[in-house]
PDB file of N, CA and C in Angstrom:
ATOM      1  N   UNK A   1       7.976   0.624  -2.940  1.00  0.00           N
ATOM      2  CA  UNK A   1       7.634   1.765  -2.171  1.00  0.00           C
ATOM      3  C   UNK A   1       7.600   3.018  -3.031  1.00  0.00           C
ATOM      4  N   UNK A   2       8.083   2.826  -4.324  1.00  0.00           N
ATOM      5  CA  UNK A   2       7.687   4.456  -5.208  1.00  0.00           C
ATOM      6  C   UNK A   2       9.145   5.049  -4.798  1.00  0.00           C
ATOM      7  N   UNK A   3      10.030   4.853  -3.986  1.00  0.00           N
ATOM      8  CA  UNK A   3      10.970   5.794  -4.020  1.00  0.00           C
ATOM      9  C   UNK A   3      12.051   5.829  -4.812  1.00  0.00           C
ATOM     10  N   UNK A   4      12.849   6.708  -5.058  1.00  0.00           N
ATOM     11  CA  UNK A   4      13.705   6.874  -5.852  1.00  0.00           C
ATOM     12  C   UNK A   4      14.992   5.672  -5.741  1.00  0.00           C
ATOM     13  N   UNK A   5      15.168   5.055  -4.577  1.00  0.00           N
ATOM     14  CA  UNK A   5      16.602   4.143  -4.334  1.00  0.00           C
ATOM     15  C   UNK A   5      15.738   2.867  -4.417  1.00  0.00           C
ATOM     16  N   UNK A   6      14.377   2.486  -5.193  1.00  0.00           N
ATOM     17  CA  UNK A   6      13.839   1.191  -5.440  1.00  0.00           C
ATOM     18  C   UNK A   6      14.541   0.751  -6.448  1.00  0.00           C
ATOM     19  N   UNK A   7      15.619  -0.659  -6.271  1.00  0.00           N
ATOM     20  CA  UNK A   7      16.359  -1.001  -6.810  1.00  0.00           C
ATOM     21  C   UNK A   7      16.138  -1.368  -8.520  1.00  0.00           C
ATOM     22  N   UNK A   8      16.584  -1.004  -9.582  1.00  0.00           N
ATOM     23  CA  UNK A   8      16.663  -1.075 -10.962  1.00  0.00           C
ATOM     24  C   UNK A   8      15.024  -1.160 -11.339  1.00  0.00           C
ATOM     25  N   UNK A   9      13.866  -0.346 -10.851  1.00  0.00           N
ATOM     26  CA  UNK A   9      12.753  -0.934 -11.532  1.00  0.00           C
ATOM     27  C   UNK A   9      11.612   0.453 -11.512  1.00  0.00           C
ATOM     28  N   UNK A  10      12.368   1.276 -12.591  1.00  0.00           N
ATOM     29  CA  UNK A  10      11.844   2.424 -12.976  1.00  0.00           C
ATOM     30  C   UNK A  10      10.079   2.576 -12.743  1.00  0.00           C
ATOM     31  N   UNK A  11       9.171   1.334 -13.528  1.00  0.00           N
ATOM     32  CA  UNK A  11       8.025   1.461 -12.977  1.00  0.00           C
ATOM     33  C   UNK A  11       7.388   1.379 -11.571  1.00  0.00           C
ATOM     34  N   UNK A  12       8.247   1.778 -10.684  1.00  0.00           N
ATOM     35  CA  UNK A  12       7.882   1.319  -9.272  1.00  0.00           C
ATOM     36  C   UNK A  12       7.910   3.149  -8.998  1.00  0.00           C
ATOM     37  N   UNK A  13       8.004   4.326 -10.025  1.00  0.00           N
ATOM     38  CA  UNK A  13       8.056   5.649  -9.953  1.00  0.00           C
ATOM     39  C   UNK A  13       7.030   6.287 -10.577  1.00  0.00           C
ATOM     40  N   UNK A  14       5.904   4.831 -11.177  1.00  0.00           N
ATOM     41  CA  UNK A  14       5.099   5.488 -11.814  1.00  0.00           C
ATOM     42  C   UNK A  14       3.569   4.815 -11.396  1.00  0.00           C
ATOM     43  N   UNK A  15       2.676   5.948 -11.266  1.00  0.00           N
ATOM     44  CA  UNK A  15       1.944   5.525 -10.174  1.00  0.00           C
ATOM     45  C   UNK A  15       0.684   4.399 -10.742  1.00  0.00           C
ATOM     46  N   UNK A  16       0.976   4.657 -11.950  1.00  0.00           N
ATOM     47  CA  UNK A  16      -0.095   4.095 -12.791  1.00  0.00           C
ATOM     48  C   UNK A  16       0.608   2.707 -12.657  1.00  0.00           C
ATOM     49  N   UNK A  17       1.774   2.420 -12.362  1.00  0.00           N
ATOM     50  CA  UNK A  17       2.420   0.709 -12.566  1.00  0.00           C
ATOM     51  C   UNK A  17       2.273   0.399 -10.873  1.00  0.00           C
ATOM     52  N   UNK A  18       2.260   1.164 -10.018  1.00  0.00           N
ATOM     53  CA  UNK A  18       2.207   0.690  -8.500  1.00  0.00           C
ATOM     54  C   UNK A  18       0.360   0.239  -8.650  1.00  0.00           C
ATOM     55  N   UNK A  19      -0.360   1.385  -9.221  1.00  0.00           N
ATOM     56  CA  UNK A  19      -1.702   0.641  -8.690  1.00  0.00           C
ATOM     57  C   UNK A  19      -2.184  -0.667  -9.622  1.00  0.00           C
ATOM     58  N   UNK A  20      -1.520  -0.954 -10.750  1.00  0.00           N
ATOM     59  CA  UNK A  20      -1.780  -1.834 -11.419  1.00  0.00           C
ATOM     60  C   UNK A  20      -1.269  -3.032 -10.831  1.00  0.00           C
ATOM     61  N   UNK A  21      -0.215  -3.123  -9.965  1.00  0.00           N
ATOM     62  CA  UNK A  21       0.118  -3.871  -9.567  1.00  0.00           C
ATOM     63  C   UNK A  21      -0.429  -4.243  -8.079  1.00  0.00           C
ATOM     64  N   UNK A  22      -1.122  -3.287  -7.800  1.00  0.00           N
ATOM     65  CA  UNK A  22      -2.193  -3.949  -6.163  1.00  0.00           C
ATOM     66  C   UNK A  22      -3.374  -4.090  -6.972  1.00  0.00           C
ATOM     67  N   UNK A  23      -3.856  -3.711  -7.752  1.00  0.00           N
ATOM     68  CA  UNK A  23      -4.917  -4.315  -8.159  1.00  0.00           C
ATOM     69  C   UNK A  23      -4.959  -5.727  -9.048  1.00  0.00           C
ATOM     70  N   UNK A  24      -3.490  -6.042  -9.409  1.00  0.00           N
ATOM     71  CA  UNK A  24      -3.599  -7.556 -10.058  1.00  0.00           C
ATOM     72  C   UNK A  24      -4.149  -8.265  -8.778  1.00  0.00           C
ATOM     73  N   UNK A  25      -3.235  -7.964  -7.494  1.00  0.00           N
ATOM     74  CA  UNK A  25      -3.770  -9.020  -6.323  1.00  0.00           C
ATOM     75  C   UNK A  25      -5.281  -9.013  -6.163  1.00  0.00           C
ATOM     76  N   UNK A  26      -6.138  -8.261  -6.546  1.00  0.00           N
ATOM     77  CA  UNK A  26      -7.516  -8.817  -5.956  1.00  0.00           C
ATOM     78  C   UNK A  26      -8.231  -9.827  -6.597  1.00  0.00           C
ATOM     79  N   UNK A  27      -7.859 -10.027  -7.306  1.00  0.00           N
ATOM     80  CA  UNK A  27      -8.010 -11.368  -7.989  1.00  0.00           C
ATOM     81  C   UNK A  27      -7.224 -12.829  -8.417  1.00  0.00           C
ATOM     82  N   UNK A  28      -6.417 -12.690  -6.750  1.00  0.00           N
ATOM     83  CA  UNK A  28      -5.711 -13.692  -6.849  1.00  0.00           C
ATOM     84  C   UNK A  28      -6.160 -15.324  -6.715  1.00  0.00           C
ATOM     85  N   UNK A  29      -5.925 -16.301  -7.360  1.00  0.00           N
ATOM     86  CA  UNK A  29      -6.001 -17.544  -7.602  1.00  0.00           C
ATOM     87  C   UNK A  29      -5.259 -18.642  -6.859  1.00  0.00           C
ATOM     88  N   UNK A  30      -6.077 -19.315  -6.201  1.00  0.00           N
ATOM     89  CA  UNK A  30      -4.657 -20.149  -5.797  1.00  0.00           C
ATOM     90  C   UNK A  30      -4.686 -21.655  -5.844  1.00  0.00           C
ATOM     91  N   UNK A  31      -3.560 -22.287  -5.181  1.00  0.00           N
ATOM     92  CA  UNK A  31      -2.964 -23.608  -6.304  1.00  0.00           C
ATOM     93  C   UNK A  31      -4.475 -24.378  -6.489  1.00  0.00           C
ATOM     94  N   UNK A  32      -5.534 -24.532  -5.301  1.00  0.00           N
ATOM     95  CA  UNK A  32      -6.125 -25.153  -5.450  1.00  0.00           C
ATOM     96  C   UNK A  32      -7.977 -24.376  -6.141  1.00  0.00           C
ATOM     97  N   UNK A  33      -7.343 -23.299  -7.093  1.00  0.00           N
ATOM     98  CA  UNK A  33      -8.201 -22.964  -8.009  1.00  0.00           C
ATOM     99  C   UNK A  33      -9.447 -21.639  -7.123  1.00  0.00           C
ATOM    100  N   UNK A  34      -9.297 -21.481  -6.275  1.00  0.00           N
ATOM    101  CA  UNK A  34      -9.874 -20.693  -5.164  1.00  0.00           C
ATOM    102  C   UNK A  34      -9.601 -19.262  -5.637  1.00  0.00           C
ATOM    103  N   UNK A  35     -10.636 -18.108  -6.008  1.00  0.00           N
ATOM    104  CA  UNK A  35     -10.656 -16.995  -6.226  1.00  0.00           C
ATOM    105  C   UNK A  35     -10.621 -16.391  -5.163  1.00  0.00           C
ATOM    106  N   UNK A  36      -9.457 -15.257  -4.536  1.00  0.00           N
ATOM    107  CA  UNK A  36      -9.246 -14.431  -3.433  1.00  0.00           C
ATOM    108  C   UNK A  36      -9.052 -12.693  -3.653  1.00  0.00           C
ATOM    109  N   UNK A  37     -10.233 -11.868  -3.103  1.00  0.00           N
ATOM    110  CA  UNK A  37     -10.367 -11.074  -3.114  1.00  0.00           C
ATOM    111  C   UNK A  37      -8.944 -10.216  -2.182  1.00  0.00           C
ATOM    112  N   UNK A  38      -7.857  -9.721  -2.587  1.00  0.00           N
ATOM    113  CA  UNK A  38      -6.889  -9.794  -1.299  1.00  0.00           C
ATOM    114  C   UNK A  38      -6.847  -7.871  -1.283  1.00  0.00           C
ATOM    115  N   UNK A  39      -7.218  -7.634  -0.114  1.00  0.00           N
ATOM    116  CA  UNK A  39      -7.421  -5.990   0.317  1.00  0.00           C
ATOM    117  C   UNK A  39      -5.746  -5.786   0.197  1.00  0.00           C
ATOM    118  N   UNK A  40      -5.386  -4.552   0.074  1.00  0.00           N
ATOM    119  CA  UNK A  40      -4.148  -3.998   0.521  1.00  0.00           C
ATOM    120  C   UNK A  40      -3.880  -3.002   1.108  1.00  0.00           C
ATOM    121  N   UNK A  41      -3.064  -3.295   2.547  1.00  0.00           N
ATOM    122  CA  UNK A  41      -2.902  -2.372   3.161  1.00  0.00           C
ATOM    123  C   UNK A  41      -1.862  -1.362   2.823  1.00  0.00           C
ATOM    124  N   UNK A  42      -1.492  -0.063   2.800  1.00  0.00           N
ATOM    125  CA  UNK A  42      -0.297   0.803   2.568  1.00  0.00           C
ATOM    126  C   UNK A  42      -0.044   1.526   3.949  1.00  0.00           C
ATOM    127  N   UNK A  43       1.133   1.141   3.849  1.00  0.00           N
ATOM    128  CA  UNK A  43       1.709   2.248   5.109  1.00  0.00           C
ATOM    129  C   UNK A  43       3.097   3.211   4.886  1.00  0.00           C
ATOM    130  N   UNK A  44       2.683   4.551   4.923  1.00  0.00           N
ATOM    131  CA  UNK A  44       3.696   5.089   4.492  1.00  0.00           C
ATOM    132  C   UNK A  44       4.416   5.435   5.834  1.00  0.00           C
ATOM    133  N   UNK A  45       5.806   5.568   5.428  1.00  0.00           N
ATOM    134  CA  UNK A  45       6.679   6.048   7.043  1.00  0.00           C
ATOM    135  C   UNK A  45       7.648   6.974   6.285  1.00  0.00           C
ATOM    136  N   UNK A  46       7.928   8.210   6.761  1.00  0.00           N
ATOM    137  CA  UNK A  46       9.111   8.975   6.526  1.00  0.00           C
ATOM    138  C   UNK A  46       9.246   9.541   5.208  1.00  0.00           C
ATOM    139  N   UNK A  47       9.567   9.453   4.660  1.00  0.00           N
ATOM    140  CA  UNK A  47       9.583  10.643   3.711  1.00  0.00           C
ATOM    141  C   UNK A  47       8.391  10.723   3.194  1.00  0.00           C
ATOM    142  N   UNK A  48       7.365   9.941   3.216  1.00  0.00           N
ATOM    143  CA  UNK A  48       6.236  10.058   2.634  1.00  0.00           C
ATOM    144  C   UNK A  48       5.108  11.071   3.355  1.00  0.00           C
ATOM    145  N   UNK A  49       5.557  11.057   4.345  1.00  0.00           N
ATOM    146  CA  UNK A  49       5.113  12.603   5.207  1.00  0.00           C
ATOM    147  C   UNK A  49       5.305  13.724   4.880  1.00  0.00           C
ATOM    148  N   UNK A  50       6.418  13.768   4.320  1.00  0.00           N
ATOM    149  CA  UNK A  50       6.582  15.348   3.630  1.00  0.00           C
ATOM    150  C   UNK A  50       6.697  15.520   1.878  1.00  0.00           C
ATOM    151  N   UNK A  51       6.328  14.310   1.200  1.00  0.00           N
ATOM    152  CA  UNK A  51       6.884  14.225  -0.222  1.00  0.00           C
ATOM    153  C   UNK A  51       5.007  14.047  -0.651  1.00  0.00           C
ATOM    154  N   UNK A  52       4.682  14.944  -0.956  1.00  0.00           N
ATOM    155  CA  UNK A  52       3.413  15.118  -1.671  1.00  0.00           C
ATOM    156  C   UNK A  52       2.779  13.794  -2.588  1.00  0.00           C
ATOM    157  N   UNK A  53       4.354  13.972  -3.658  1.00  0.00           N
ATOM    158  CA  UNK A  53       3.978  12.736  -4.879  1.00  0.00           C
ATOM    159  C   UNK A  53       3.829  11.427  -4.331  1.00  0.00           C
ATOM    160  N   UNK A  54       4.917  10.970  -2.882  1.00  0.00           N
ATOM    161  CA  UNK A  54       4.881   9.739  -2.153  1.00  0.00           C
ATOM    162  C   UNK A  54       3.459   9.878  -1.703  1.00  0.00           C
ATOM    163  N   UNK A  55       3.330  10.776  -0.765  1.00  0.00           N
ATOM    164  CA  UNK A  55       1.456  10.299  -0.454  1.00  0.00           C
ATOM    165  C   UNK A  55       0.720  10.030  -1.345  1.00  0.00           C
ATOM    166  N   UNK A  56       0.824  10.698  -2.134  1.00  0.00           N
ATOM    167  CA  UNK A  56      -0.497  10.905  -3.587  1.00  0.00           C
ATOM    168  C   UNK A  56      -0.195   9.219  -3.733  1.00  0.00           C
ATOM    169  N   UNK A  57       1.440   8.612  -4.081  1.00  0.00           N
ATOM    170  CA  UNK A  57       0.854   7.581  -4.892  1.00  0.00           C
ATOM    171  C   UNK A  57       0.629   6.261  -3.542  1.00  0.00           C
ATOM    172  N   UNK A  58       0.914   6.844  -2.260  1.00  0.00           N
ATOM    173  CA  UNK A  58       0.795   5.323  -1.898  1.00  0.00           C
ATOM    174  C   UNK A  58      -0.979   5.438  -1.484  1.00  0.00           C
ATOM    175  N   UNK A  59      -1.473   6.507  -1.522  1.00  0.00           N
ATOM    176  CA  UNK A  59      -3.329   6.679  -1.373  1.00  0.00           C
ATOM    177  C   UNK A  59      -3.794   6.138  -2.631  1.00  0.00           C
ATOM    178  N   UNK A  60      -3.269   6.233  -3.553  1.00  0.00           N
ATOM    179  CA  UNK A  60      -3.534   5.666  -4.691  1.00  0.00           C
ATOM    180  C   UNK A  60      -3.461   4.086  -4.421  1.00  0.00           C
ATOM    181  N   UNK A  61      -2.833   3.736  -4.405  1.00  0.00           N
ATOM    182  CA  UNK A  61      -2.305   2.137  -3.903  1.00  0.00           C
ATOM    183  C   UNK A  61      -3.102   1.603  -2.967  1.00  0.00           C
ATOM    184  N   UNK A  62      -3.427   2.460  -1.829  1.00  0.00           N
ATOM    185  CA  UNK A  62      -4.272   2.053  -1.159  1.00  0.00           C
ATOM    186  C   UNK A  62      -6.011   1.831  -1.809  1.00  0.00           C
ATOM    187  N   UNK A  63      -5.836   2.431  -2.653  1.00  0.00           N
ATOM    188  CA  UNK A  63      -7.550   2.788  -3.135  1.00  0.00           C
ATOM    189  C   UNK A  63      -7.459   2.131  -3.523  1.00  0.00           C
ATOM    190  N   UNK A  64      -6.505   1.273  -4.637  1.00  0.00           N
ATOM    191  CA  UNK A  64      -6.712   0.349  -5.656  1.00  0.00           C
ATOM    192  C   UNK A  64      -6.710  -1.092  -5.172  1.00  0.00           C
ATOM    193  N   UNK A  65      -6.148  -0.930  -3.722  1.00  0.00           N
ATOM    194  CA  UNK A  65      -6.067  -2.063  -2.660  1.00  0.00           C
ATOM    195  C   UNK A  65      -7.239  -1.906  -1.967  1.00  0.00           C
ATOM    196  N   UNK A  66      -8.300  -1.356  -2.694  1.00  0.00           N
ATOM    197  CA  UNK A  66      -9.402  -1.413  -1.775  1.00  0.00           C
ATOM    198  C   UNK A  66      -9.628  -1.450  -0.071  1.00  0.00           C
ATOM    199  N   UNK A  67      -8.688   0.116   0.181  1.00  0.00           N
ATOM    200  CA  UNK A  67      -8.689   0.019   1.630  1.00  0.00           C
ATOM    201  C   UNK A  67      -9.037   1.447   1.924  1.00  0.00           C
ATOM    202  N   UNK A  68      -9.426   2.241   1.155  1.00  0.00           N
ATOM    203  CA  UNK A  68      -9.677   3.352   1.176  1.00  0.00           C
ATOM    204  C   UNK A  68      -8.713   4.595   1.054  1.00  0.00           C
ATOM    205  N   UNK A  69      -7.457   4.547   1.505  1.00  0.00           N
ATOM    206  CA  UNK A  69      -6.375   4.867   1.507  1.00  0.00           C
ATOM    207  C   UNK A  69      -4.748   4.603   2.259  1.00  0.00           C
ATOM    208  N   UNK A  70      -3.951   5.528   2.609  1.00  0.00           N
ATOM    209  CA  UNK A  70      -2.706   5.224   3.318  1.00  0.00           C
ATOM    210  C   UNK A  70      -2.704   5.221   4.239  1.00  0.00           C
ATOM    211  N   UNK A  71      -2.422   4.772   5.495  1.00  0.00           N
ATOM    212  CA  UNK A  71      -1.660   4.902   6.622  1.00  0.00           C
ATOM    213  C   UNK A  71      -0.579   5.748   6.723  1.00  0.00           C
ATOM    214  N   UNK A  72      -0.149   6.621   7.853  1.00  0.00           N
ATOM    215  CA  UNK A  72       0.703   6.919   7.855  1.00  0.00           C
ATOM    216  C   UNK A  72       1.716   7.003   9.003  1.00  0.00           C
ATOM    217  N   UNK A  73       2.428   7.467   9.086  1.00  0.00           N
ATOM    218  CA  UNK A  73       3.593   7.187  10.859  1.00  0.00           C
ATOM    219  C   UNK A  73       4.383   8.223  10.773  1.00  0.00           C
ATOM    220  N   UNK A  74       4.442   8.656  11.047  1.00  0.00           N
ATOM    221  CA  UNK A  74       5.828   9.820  11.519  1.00  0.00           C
ATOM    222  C   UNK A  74       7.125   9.588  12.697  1.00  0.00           C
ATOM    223  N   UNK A  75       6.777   8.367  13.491  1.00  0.00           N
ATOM    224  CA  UNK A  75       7.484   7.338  14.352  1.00  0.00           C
ATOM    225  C   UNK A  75       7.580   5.952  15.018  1.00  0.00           C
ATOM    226  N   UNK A  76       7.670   5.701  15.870  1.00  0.00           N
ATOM    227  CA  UNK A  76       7.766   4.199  16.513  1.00  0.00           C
ATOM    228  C   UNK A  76       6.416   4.476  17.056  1.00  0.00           C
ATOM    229  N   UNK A  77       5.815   5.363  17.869  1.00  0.00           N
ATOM    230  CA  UNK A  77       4.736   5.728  18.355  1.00  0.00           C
ATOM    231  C   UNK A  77       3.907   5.511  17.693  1.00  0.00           C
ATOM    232  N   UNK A  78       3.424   6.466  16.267  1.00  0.00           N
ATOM    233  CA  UNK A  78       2.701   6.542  15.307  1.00  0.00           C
ATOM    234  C   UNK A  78       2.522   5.426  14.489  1.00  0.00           C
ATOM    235  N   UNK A  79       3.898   4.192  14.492  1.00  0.00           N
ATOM    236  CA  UNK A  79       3.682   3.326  13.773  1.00  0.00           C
ATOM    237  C   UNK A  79       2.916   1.816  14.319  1.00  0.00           C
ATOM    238  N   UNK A  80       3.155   2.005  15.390  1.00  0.00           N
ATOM    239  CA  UNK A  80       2.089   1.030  16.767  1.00  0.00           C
ATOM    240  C   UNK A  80       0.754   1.139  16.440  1.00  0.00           C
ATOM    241  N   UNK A  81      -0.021   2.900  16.352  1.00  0.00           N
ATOM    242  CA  UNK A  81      -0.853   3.173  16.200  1.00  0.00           C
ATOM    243  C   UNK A  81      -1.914   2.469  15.025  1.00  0.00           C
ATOM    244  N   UNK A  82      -0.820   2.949  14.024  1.00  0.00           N
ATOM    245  CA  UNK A  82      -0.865   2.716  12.781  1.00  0.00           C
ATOM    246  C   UNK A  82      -1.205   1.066  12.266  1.00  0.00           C
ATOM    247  N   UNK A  83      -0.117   0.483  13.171  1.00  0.00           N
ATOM    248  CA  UNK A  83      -0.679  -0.908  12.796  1.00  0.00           C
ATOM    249  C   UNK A  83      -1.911  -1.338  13.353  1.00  0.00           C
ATOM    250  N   UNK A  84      -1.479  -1.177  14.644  1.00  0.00           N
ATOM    251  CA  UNK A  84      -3.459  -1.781  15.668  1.00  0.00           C
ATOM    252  C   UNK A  84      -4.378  -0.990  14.472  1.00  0.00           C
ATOM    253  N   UNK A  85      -4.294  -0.278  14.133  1.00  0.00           N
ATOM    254  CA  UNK A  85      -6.271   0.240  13.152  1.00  0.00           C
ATOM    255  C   UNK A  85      -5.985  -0.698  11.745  1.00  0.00           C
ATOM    256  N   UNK A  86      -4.807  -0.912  11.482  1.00  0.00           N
ATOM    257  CA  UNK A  86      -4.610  -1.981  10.295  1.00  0.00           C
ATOM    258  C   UNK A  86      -5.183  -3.690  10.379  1.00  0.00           C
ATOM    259  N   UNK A  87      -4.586  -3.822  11.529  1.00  0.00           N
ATOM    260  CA  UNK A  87      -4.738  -5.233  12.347  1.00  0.00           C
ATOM    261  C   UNK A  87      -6.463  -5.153  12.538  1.00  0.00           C
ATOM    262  N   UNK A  88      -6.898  -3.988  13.389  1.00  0.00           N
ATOM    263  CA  UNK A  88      -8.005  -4.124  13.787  1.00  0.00           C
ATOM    264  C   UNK A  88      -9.039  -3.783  12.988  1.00  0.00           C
ATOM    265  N   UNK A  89      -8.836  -3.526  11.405  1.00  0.00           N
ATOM    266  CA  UNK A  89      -9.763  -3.772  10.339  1.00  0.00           C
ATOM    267  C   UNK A  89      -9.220  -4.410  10.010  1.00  0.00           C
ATOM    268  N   UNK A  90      -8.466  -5.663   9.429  1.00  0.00           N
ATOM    269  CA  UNK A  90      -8.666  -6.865   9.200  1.00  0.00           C
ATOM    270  C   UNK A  90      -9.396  -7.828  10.096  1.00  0.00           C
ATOM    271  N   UNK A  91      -9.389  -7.661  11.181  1.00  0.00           N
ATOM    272  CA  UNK A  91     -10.218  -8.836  12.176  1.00  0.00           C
ATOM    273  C   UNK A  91     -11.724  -9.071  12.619  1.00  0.00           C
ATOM    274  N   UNK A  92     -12.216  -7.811  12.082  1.00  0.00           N
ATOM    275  CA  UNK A  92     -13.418  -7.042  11.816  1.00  0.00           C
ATOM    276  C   UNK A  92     -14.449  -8.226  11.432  1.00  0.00           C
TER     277      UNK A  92
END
C-alpha cells in the first residue's frame, strides 16, 4: 500500500518499485504456459484521501495496472460504491 507501517520493505515507499511491480503482472504466465494480460485495480481508503504522495502513487499503480487510475473511498458508503464501478468494469 506505499505506507509508511508496510512491514520491513522500504521499496514499497518508492513509487517507481510499486509500479514496477503491477506492471510485472501484465504479463503473467501460467503453469500451463498461457500468457495473461492481468489489469489492476487500486483502491485507496483513508489516508490516501488526504496524503497527496499516497494518491499520486496509487494513480500511478493504477496506470501501470492499466486501469486508468485509483479508486477512492472516504467510507463504508463510498467503499460499496467504489467496488460496484470496479466489479462492474471487470464484467464488461
Amino acid at each position: 500500500d506505499g505506507a509508511e507501517n508496510t512491514p520491513k520493505n522500504t521499496d514499497y515507499k518508492n513509487v517507481t518499485a510499486l509500479t514496477n511491480a503491477v506492471t510485472s503482472l501484465r504479463t503473467t504466465t501460467s503453469s500451463n504456459g498461457r500468457t495473461t494480460d492481468v489489469n489492476t485495480f487500486v483502491l485507496g481508503f483513508g489516508d490516501a484521501l488526504v496524503n497527496p504522495t499516497e494518491a499520486y502513487n496509487l494513480d500511478q499503480m493504477a496506470l501501470a495496472g492499466n486501469t486508468g487510475g485509483a479508486y477512492f473511498a472516504a467510507n463504508r458508503a463510498d467503499l460499496a460504491v467504489r467496488l460496484a464501478q470496479i466489479f462492474n468494469t471487470i464484467t464488461k
